[in-house]
C-alpha atoms as a PDB file:
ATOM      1  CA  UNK A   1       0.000   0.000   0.000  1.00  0.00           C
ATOM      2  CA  UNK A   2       2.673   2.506   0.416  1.00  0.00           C
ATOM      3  CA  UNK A   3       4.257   1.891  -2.620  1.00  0.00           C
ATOM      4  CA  UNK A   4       1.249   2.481  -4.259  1.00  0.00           C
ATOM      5  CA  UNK A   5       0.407   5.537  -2.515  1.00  0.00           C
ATOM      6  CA  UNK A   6       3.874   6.941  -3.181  1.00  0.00           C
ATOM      7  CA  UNK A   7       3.468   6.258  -6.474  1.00  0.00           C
ATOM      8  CA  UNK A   8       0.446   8.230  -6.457  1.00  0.00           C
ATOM      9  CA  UNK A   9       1.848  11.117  -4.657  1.00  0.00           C
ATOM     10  CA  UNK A  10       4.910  11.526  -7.076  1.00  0.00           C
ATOM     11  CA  UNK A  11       3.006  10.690 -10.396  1.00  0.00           C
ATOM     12  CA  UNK A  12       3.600   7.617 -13.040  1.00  0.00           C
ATOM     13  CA  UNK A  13       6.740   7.996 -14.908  1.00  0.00           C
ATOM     14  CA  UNK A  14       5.629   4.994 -16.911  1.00  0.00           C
ATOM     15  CA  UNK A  15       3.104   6.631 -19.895  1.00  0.00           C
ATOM     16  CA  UNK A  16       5.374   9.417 -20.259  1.00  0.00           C
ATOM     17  CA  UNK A  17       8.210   7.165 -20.299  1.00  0.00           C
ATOM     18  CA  UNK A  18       6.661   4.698 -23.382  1.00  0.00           C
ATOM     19  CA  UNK A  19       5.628   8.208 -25.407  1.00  0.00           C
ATOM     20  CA  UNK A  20       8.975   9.773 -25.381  1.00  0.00           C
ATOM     21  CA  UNK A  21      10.123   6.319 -26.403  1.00  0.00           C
ATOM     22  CA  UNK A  22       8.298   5.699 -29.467  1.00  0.00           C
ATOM     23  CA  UNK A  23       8.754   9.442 -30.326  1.00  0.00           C
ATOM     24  CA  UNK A  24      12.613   9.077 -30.015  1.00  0.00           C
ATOM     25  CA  UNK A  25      12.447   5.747 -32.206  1.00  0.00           C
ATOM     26  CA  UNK A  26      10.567   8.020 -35.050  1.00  0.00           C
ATOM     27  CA  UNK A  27       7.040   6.638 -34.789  1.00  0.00           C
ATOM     28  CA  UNK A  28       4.388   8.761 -36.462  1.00  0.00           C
ATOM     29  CA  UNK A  29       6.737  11.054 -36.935  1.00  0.00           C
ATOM     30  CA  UNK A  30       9.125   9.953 -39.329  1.00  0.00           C
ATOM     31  CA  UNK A  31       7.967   6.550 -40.555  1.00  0.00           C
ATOM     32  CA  UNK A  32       4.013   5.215 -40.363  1.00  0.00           C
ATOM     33  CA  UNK A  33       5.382   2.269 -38.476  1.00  0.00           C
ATOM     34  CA  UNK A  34       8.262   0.681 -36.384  1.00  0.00           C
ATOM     35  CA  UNK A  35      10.109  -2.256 -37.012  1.00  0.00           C
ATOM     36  CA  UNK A  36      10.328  -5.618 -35.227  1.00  0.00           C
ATOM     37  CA  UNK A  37      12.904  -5.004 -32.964  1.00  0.00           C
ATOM     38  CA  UNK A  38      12.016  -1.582 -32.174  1.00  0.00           C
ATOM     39  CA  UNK A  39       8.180  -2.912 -31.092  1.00  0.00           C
ATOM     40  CA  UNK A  40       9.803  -5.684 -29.303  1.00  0.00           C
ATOM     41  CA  UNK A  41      12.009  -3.663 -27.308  1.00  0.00           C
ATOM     42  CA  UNK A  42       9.094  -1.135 -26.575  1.00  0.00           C
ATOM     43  CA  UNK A  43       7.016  -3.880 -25.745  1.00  0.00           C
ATOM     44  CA  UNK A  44       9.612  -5.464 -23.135  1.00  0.00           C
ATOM     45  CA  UNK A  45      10.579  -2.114 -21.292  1.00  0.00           C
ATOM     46  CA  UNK A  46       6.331  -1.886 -21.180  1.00  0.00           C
ATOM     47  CA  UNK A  47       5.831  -4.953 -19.514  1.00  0.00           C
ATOM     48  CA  UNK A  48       8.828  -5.572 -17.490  1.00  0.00           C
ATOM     49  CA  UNK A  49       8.138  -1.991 -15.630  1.00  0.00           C
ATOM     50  CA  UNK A  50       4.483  -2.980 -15.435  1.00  0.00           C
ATOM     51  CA  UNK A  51       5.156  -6.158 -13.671  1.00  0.00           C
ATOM     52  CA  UNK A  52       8.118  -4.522 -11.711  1.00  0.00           C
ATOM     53  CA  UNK A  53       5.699  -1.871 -10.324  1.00  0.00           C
ATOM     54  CA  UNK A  54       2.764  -4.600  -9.999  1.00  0.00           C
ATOM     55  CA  UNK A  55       5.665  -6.452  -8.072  1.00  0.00           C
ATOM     56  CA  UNK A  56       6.301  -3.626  -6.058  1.00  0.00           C
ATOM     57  CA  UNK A  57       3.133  -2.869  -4.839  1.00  0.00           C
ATOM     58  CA  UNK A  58       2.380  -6.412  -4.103  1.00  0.00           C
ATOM     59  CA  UNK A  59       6.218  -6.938  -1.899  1.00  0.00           C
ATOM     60  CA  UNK A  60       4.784  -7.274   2.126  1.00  0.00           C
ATOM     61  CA  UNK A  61       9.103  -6.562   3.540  1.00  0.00           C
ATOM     62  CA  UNK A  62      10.393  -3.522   2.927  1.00  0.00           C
ATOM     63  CA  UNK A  63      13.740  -5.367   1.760  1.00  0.00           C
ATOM     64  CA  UNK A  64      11.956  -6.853  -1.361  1.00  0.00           C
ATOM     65  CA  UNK A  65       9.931  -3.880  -2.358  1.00  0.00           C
ATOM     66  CA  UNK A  66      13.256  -1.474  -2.450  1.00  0.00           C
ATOM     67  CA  UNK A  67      14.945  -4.161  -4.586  1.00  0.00           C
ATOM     68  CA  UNK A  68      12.064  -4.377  -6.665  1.00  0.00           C
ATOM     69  CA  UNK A  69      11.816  -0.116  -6.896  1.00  0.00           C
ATOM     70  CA  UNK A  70      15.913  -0.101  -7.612  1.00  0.00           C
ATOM     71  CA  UNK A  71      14.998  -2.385 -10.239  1.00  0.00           C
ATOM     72  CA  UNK A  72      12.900  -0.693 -12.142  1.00  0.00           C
ATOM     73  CA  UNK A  73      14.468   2.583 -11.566  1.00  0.00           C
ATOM     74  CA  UNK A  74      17.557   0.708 -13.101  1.00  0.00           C
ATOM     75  CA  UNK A  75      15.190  -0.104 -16.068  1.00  0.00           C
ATOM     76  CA  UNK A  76      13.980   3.338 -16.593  1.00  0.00           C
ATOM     77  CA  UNK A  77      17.443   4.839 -16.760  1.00  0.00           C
ATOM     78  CA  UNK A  78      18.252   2.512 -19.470  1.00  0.00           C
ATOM     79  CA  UNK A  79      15.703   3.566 -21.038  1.00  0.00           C
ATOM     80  CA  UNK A  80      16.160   7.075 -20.804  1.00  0.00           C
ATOM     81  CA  UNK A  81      19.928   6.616 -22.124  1.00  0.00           C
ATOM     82  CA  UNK A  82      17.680   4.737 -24.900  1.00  0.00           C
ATOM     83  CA  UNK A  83      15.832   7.726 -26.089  1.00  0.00           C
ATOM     84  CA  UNK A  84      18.776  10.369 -25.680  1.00  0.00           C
ATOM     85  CA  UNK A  85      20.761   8.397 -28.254  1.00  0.00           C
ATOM     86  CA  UNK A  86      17.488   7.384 -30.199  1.00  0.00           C
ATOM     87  CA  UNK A  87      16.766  11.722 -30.249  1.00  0.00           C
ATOM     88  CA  UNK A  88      20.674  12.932 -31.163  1.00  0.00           C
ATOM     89  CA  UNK A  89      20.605   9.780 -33.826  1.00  0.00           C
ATOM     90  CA  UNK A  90      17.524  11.309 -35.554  1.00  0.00           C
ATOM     91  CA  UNK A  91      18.504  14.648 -35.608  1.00  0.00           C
ATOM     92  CA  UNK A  92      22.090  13.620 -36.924  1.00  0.00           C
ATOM     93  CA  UNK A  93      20.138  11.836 -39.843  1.00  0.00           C
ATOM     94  CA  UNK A  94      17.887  14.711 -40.443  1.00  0.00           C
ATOM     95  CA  UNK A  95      20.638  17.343 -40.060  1.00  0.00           C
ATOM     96  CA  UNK A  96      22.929  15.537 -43.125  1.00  0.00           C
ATOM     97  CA  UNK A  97      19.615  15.042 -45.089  1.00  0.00           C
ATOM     98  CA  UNK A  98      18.992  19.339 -44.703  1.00  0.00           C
ATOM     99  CA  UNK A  99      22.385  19.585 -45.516  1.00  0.00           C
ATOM    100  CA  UNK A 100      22.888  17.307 -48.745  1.00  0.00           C
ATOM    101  CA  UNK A 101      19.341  18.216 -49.705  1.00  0.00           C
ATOM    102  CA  UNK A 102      18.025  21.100 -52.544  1.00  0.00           C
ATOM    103  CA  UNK A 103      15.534  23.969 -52.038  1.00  0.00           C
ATOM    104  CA  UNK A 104      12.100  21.642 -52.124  1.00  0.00           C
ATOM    105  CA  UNK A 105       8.931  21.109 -50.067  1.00  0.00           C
ATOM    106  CA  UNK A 106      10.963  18.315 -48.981  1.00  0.00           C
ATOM    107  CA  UNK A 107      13.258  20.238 -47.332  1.00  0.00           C
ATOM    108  CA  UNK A 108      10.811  22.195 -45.628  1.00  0.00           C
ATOM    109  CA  UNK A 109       9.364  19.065 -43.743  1.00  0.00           C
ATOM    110  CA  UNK A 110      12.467  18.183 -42.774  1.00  0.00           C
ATOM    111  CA  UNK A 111      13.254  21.061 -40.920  1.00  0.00           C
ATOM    112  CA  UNK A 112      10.005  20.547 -39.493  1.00  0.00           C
ATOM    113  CA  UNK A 113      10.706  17.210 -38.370  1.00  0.00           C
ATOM    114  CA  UNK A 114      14.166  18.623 -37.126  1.00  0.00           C
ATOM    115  CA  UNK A 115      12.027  21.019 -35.221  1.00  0.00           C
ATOM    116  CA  UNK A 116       9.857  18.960 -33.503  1.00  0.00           C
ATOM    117  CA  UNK A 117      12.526  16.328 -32.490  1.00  0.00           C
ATOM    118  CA  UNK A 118      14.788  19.344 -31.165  1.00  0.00           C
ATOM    119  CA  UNK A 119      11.468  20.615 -28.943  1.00  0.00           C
ATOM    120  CA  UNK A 120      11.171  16.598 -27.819  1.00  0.00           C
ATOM    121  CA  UNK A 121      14.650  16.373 -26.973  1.00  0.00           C
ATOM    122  CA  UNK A 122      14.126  19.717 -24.455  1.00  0.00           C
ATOM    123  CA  UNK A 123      10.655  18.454 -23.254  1.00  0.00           C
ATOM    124  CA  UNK A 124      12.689  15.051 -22.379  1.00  0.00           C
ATOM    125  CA  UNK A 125      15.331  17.212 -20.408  1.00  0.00           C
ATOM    126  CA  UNK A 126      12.384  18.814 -18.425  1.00  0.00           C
ATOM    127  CA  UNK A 127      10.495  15.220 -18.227  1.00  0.00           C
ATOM    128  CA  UNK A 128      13.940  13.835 -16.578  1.00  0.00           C
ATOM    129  CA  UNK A 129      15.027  16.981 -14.447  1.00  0.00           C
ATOM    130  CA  UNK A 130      11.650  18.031 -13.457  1.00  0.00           C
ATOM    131  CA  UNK A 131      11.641  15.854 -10.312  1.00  0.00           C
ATOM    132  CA  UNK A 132      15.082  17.478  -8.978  1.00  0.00           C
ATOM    133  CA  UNK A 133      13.561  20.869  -9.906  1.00  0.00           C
ATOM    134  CA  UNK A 134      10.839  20.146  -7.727  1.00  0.00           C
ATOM    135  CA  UNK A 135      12.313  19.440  -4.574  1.00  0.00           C
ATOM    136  CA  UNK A 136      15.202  22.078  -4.942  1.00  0.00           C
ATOM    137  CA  UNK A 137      11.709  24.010  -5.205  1.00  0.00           C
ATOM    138  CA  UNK A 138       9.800  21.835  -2.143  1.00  0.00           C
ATOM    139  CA  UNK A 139      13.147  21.870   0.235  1.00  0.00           C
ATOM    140  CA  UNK A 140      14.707  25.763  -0.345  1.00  0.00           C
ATOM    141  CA  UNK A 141      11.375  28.025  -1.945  1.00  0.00           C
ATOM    142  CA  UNK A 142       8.371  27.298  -0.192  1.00  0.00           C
ATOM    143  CA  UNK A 143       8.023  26.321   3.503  1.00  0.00           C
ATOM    144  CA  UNK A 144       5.676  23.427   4.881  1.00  0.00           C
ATOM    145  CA  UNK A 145       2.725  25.044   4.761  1.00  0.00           C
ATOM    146  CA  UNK A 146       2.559  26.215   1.085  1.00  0.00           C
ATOM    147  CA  UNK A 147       2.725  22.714   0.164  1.00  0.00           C
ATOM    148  CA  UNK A 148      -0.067  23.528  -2.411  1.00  0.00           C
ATOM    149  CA  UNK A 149       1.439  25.703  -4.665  1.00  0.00           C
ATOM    150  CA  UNK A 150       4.230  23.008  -4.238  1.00  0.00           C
ATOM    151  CA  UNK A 151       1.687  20.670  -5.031  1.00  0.00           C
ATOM    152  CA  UNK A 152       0.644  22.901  -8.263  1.00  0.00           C
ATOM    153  CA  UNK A 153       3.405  23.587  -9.597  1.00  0.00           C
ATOM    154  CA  UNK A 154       4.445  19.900 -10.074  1.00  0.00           C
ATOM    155  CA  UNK A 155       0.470  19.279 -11.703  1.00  0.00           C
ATOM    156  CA  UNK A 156       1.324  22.137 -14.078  1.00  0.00           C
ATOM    157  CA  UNK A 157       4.274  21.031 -15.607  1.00  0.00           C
ATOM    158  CA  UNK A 158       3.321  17.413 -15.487  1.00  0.00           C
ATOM    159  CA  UNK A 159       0.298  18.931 -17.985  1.00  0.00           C
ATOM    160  CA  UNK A 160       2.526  20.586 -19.822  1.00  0.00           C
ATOM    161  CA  UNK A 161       4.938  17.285 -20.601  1.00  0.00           C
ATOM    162  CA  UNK A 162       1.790  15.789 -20.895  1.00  0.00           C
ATOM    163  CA  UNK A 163       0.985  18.547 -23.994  1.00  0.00           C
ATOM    164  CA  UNK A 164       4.332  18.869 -25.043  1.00  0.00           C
END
């Protein structure tokens, strides 16, 4: 139960975590569809944090359930490392096709596409430094009893990854 309510107090990495994933790999936003071994390896980060959270929550000694929460934490920092290289690989690729590219409407949507994956690459830094931020913010800023506009700020920009 307190994992759970933990979980619930500092939000659920894990939806954010799949959409900056299949952003970073290029679906919908440079190819209709992903390979193989790209939905595989979606699919297996998906489930094995699923069922490492599930596990978590479920864990009655406190022993098991940080093992478990290490764990995943482990598996969501590969993950991250994932997209960061799967972000600078597709701007790399878009960069030398601006570069080797003529004037064309081509051209134009791929500075698009370079555009957007530049703006997910900064949303991603936010996404992944936002819950430092916030308790630099919670421990320094505000004392214990503004805990609501703590408490609002963290809603807000969790709405705006969400929109980003």
């Amino acid at each position: 139960y307190r994992s759970l309510k933990e979980q619930d107090a500092t939000g659920d990495p894990n939806t954010l975590t799949a959409r900056y994933l299949l952003t970073a790999l290029g679906w919908q936003s440079s190819r209709p569809r992903l390979n193989r071994t790209e939905i595989r390896f979606a699919g297996v980060i998906s489930t094995v944090s699923m069922y490492l959270g599930f596990f978590e929550i479920t864990c009655t000694s406190e022993q098991v359930c940080a093992g478990y929460r290490l764990s995943r934490l482990i598996l969501h920092s590969l993950a991250y490392l994932c997209i960061i290289v799967a972000v600078n690989f597709h701007l790399a690729v878009i960069n030398n096709q601006i570069r080797e590219a003529g004037i064309s409407l081509d051209t134009g949507r791929m500075y698009q596409r370079f555009y957007a994956y530049s703006y997910s690459r900064v949303a991603f830094l936010l996404f992944i430094i936002q819950p430092t931020v916030m308790l630099f913010i919670q421990m320094s800023v505000f004392s214990w009893y503004e805990e609501w506009a703590v408490t609002l700020i963290y809603w807000l920009i969790k709405w705006l990854l969400l929109l980003a």
